[in-house]
Protein backbone atom coordinates (compact mmCIF):
# COMPACT_ATOMS: atom_id res chain seq x y z
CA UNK A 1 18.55 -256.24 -81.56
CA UNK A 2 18.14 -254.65 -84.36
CA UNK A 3 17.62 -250.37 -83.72
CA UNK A 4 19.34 -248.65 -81.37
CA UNK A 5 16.86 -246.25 -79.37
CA UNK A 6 18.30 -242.73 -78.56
CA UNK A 7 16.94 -240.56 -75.52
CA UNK A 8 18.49 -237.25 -75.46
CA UNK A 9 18.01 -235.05 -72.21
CA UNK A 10 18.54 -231.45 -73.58
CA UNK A 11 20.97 -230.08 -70.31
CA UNK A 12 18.97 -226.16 -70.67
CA UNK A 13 15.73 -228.26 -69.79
CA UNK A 14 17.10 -230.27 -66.77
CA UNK A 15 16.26 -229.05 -63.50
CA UNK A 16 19.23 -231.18 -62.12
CA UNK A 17 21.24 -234.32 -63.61
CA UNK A 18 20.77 -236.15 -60.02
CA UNK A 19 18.37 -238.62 -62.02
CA UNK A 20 21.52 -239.94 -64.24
CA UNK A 21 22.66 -242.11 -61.15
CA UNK A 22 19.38 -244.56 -61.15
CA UNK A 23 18.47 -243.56 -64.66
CA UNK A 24 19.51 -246.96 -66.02
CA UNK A 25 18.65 -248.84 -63.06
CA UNK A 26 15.03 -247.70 -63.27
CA UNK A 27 14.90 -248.69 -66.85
CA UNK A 28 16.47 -251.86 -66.77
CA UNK A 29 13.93 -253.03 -64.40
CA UNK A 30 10.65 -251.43 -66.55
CA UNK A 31 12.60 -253.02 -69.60
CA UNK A 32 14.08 -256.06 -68.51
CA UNK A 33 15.71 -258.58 -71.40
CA UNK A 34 14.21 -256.76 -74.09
CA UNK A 35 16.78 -253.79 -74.25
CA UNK A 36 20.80 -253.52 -74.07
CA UNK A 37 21.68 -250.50 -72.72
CA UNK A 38 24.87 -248.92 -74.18
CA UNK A 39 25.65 -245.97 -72.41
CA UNK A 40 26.38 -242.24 -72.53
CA UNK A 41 27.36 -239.25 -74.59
CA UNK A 42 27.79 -236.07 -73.02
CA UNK A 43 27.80 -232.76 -74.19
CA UNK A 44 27.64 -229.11 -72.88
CA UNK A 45 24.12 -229.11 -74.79
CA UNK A 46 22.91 -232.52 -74.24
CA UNK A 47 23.09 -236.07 -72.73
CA UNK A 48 22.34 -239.05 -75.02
CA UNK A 49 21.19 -242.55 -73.65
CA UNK A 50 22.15 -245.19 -76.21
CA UNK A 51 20.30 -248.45 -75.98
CA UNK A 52 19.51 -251.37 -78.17
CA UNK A 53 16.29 -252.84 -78.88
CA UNK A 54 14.44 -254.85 -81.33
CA UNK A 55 11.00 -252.80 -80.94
CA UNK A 56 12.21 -249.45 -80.49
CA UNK A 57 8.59 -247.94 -80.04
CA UNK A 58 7.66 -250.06 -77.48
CA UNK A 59 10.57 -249.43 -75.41
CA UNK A 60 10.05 -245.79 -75.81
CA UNK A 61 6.57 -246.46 -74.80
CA UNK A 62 7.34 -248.16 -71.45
CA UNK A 63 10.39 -246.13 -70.44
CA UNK A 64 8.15 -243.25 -70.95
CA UNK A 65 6.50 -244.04 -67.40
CA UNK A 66 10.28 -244.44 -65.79
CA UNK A 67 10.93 -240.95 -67.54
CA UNK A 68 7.42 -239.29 -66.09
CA UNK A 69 7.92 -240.10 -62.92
CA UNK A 70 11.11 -238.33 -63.21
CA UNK A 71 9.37 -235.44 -63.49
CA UNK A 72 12.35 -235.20 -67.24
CA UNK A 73 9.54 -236.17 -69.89
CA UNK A 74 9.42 -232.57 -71.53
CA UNK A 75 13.36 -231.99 -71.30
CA UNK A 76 14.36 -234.82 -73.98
CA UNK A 77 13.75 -235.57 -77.11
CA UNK A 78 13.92 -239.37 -78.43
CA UNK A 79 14.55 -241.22 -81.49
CA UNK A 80 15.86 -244.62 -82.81
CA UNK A 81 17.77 -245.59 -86.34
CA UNK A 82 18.77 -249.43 -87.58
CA UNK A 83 22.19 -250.27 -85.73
CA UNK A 84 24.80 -248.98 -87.86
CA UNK A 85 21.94 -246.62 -89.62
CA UNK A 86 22.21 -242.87 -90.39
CA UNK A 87 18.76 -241.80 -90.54
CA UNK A 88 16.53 -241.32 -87.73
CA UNK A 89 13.07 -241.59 -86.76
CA UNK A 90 11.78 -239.05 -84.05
CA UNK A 91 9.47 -240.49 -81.55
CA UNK A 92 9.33 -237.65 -79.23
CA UNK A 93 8.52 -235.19 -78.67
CA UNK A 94 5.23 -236.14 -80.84
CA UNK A 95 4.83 -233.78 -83.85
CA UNK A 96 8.56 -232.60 -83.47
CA UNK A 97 9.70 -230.38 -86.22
CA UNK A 98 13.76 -229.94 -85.01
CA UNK A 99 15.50 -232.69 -86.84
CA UNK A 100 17.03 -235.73 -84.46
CA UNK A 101 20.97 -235.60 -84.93
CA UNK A 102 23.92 -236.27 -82.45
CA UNK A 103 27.06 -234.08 -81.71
């Protein structure tokens, strides 16, 4: 696993953070083997979702139906940076012009 893939749920956007219970259940199962999920960070601004992945667009890609459903898909942003890496590379939203960076 060589990226780790970032989704960051901006807290302003949210709705309610009810989803955070299943949140990782309801990936696991889109994503199966193919990612490790890490964990959390949380922030009074944000909530990041750490995971590990060798195909970091792909995963974005198929957790983006999980995330949908959710009704949460325009609340986050989401990027992913080699393990151990500095930079990042924004996935989403498409055509983002805020920079990705983490508390």
């Amino acid at each position: 696993m060589n990226y780790q893939l970032i989704i960051k749920f901006w807290r302003a956007s949210l709705a309610d953070e009810a989803f955070l219970a299943t949140i990782e259940a309801d990936l696991k199962r889109v994503l199966g083997d193919a990612v490790e999920l890490e964990g959390y960070d949380v922030s009074p601004k944000e909530i990041n979702l750490f995971m590990l992945t060798p195909e970091p667009r792909d995963s974005f890609r198929r957790a983006r139906s999980v995330l949908e459903d959710k009704g949460i898909l325009h609340g986050l942003s989401a990027a992913y940076r080699l393990v151990g890496g500095a930079r990042f590379t924004s996935l989403w939203p498409l055509r983002s012009t805020r920079k990705f960076t983490l508390p």
